[in-house]
Protein backbone atom coordinates (compact mmCIF):
# COMPACT_ATOMS: atom_id res chain seq x y z
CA UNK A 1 -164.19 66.35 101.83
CA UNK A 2 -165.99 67.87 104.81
CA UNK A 3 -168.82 65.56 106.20
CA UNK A 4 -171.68 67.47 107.90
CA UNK A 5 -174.67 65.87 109.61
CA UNK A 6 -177.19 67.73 111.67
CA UNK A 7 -179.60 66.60 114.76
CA UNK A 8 -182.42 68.50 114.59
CA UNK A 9 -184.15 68.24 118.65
CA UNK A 10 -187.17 69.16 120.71
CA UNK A 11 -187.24 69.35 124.17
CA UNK A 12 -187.94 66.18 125.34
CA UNK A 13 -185.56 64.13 123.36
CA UNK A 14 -183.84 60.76 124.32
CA UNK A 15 -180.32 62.22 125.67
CA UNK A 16 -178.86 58.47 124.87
CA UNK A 17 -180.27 58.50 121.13
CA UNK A 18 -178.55 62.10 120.53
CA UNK A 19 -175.40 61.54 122.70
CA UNK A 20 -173.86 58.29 121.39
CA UNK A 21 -174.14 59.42 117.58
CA UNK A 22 -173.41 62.59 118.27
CA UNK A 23 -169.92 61.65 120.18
CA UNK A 24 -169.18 58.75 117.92
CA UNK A 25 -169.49 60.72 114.67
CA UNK A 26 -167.01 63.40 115.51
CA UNK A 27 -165.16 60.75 117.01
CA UNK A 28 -165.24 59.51 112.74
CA UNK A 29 -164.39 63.07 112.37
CA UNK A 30 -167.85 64.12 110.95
CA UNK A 31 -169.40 67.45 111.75
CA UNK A 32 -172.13 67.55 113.59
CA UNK A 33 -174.17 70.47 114.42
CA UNK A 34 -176.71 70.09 117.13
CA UNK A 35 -180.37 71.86 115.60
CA UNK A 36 -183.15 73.17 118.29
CA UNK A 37 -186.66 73.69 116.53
CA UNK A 38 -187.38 76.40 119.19
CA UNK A 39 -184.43 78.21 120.66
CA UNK A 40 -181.10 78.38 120.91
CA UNK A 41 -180.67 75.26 123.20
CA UNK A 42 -182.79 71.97 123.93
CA UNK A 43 -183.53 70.23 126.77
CA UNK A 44 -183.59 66.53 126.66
CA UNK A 45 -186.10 64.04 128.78
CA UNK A 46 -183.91 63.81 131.41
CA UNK A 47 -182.93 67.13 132.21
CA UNK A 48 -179.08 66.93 129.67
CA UNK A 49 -179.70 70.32 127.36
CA UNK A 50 -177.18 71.20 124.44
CA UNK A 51 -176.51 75.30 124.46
CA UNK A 52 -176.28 76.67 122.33
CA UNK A 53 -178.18 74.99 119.63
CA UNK A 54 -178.52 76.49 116.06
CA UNK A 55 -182.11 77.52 116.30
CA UNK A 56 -183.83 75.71 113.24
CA UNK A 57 -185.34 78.52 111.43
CA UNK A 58 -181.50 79.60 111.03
CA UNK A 59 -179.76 76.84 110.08
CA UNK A 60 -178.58 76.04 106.53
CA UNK A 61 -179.71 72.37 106.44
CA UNK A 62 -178.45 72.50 101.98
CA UNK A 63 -174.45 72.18 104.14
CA UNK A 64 -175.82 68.87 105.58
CA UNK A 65 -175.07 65.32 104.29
CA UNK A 66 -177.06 63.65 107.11
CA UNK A 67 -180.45 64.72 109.25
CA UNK A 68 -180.60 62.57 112.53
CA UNK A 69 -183.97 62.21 114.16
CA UNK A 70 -183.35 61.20 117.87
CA UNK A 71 -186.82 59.97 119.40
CA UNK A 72 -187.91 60.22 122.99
CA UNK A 73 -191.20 62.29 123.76
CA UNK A 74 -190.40 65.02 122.04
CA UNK A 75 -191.78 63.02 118.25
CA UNK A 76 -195.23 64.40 118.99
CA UNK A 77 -193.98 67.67 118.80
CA UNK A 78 -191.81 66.87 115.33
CA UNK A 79 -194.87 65.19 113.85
CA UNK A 80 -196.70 68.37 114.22
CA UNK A 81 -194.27 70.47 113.09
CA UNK A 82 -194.79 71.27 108.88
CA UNK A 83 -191.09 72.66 108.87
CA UNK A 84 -189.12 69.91 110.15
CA UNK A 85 -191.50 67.47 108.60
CA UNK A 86 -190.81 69.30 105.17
CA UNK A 87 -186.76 69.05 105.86
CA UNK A 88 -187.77 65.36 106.31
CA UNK A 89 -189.12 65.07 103.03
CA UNK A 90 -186.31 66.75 101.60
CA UNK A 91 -183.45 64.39 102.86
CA UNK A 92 -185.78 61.36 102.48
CA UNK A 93 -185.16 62.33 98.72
CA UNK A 94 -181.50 61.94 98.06
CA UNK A 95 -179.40 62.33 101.40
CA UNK A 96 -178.92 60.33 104.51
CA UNK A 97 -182.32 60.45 106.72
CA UNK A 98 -181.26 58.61 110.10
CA UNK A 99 -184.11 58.09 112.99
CA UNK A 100 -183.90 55.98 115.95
CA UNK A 101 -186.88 54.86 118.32
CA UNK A 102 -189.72 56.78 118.12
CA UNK A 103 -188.66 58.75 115.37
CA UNK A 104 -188.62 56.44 112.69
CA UNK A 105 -192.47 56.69 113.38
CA UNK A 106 -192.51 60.57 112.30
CA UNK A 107 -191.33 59.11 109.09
CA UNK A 108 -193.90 56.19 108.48
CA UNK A 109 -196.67 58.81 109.45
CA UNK A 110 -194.76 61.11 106.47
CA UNK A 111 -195.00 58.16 104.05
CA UNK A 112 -190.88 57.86 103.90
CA UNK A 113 -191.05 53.98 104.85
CA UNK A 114 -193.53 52.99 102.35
CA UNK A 115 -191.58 50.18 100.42
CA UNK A 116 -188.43 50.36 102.45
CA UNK A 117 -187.16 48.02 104.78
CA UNK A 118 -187.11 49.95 108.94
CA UNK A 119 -187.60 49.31 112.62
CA UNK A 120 -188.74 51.70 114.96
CA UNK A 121 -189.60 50.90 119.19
CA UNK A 122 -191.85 47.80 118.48
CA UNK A 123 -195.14 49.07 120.13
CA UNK A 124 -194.96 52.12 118.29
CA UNK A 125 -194.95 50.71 114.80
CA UNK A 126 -198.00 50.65 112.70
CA UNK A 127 -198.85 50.31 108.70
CA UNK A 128 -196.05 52.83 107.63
CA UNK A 129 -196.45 50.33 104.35
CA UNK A 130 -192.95 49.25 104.10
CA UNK A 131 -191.77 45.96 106.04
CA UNK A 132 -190.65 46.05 109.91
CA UNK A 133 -187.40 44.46 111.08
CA UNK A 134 -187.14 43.78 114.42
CA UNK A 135 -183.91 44.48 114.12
CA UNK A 136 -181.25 47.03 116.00
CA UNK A 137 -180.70 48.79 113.01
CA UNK A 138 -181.62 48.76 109.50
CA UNK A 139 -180.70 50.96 106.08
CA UNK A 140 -182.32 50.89 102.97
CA UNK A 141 -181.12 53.01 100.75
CA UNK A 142 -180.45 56.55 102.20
CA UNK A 143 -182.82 55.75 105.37
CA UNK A 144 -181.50 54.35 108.39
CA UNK A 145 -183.15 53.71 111.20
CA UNK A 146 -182.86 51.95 114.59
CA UNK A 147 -184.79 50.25 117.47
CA UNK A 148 -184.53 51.68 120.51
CA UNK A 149 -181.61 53.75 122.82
CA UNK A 150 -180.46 50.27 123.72
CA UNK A 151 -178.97 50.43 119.61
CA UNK A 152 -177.52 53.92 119.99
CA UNK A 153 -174.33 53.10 119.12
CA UNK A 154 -175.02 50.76 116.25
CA UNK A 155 -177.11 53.21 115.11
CA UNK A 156 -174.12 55.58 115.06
CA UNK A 157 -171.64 53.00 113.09
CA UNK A 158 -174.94 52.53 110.19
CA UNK A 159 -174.64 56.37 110.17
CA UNK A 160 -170.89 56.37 109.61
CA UNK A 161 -170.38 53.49 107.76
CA UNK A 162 -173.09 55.37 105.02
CA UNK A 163 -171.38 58.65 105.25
CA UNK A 164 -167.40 57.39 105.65
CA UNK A 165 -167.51 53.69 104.73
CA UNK A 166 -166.86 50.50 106.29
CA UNK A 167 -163.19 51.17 106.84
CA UNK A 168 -163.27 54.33 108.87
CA UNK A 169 -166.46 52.61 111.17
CA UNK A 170 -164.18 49.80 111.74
CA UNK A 171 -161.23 52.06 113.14
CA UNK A 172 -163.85 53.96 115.15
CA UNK A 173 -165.18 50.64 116.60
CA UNK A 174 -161.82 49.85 117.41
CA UNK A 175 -161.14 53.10 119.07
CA UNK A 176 -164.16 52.45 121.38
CA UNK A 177 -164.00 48.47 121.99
CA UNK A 178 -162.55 46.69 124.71
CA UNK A 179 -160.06 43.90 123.32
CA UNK A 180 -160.06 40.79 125.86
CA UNK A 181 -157.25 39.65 124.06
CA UNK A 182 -154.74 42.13 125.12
């Protein structure tokens, strides 16, 4: 079974919040496609830009399994944006929604963490009506989201570990870690 996730982008994203899932989850052997809402590449906070990009408005977001929401400043452009807030909706309803750091707040402004469990970057949190973890990461049921950059990579294994299972995020963890013991 093929595994797809997308990460759908604006300039102005967090380059560490894309690049550590991205990297990890083909590392798991997931495919990931890399999704710019304008053009055909994105440009992240700090100057990293994927090209090419699948432009948004072309991609065929019914092949993914997984939409990944990396934050940064570019969430004030997503919140704004009735297409990608409408995919949003769509995977909030019965595939894998994943947002880290400021992006989990373009869900709580959607109503997607209403009753669920999240965190988000603590000063950006507000009402969203569900209850806030201050926590590195945190899934409940198909939504997983994550703190801050500093949980990039845990954010990646609650990503995996949802899509693969615990067994293949535990090989991948192994293929990263450093083992003292050796």
């Amino acid at each position: 079974m093929n595994v797809k996730a997308c990460i759908v982008m604006d300039n102005g994203f967090e380059e560490l919040e894309a690049m550590g899932p991205i990297a990890l989850l083909r590392r798991a052997g997931i495919e990931v496609d890399i999704v710019s809402v304008e053009n055909d590449h994105v440009t992240g906070r700090f100057g990293v830009t994927y090209s090419p990009s699948i432009p948004f408005d072309s991609y065929d977001f019914s092949k993914a399994d997984c939409l990944i929401l990396p934050g940064g400043p570019h969430w004030e452009k997503i919140v704004s944006n009735e297409k990608v807030c409408e995919q949003l909706k769509a995977f909030a309803q019965d595939k894998v929604l994943a947002a880290i750091c400021a992006a989990p707040t373009i869900l709580g402004k959607l109503g997607l963490l209403k009753g669920k469990k999240y965190t988000c970057f603590e000063s950006m949190n507000e009402d969203f009506g569900g209850e806030y973890q201050y926590r590195y990461t945190v899934r409940d049921g198909n939504i997983i989201t994550a703190i801050s950059a500093a949980a990039s990579i845990e954010f990646a294994f609650s990503i995996i570990e949802e899509l693969l299972g615990k067994e293949k995020t535990e090989a991948v963890k192994k293929s990263i870690y450093y083992d003292a013991t050796h």
